[in-house]
Protein backbone atom coordinates (compact mmCIF):
# COMPACT_ATOMS: atom_id res chain seq x y z
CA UNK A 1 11.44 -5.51 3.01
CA UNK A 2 13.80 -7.34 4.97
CA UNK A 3 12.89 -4.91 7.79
CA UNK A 4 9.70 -5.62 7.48
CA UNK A 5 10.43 -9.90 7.72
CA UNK A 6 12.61 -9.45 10.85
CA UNK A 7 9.32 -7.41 12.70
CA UNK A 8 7.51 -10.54 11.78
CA UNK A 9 10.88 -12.43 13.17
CA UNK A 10 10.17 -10.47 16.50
CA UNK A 11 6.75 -11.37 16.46
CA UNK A 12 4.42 -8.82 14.35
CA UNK A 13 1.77 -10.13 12.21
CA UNK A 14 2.14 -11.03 8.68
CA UNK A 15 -1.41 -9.54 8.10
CA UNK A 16 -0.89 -6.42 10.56
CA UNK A 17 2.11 -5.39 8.35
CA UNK A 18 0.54 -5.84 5.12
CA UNK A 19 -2.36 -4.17 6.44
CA UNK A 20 -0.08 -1.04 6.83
CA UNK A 21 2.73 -1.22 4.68
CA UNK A 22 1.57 -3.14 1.63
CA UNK A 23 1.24 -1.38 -1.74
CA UNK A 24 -1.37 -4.20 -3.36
CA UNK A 25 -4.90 -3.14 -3.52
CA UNK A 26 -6.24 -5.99 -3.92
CA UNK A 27 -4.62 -7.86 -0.64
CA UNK A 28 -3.97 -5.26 1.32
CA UNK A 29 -7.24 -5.10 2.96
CA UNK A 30 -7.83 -8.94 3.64
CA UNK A 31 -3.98 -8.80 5.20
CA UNK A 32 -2.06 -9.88 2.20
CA UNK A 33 -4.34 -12.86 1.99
CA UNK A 34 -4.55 -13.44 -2.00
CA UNK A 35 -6.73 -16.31 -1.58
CA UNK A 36 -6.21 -19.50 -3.66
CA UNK A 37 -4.39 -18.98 -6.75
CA UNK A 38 -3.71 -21.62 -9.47
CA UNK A 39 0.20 -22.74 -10.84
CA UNK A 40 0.76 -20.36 -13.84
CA UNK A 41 -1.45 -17.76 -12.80
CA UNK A 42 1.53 -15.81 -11.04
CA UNK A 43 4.65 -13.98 -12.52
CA UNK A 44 7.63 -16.89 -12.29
CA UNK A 45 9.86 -15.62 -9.32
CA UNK A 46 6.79 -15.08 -6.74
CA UNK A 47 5.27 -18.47 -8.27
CA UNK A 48 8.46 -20.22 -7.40
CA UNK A 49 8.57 -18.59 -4.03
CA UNK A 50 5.19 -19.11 -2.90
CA UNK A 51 5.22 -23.38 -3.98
CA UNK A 52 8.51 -24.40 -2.82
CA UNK A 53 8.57 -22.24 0.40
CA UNK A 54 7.32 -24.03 3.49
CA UNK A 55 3.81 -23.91 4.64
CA UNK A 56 3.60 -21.01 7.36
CA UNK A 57 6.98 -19.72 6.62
CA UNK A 58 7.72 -15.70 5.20
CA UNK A 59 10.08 -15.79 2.33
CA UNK A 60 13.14 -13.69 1.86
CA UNK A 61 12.44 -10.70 -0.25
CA UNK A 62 11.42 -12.04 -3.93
CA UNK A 63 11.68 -9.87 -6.75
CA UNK A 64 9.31 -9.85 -9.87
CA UNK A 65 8.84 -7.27 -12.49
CA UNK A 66 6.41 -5.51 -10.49
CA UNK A 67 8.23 -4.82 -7.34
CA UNK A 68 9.66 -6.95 -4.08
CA UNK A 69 7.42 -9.28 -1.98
CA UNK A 70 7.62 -11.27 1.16
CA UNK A 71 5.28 -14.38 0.18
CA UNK A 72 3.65 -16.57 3.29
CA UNK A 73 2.02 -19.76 1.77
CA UNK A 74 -0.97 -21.23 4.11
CA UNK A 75 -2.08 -24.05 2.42
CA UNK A 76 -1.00 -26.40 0.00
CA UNK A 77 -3.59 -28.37 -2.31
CA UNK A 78 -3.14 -30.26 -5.21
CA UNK A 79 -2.02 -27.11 -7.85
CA UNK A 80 -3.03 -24.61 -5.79
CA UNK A 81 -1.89 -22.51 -2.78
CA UNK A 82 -3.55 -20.22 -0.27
CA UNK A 83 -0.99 -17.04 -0.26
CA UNK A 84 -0.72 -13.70 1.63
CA UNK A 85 1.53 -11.32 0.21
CA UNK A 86 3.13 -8.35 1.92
CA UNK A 87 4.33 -6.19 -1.29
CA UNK A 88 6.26 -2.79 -2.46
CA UNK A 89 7.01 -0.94 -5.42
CA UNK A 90 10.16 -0.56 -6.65
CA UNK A 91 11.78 2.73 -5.96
């Protein structure tokens, strides 16, 4: 993962390396774009990630129960967020 965030430090695309290298069905396709999801509808540690990190900005690896994630927030609106999510299994 943290390979992965310093090619997007250099300048690859959040949504060309989830495209490749993300293990989420259901993102992996649109980019990593989850679309809008709703406070408390997330596991706590990629919740916390994705509304406190800075619009635009790729998080540090964040681990959850489910694997590791690097979490890029779009938009911010009222209790919900607009999320891409680049994310592996753990191994």
């Amino acid at each position: 993962m943290k390979d992965l965030k310093m090619k997007i430090k250099q300048g690859k695309l959040f949504s060309d390396l989830a495209k490749e290298y993300s293990e989420d069905p259901g993102s992996r396709n649109n980019g990593g774009e989850l679309g809008w999801v709703k406070r408390g509808s997330l596991v706590k540690s990629f919740e916390t990630a994705a509304f406190t990190s800075p619009l635009n900005h790729v998080t540090d690896p964040v681990e959850s129960k489910f694997g590791f994630h690097l979490i890029e927030t779009l938009k911010k609106k009222g209790d919900k967020i607009l999320v891409c999510l680049l994310y592996t299994s753990p191994s």
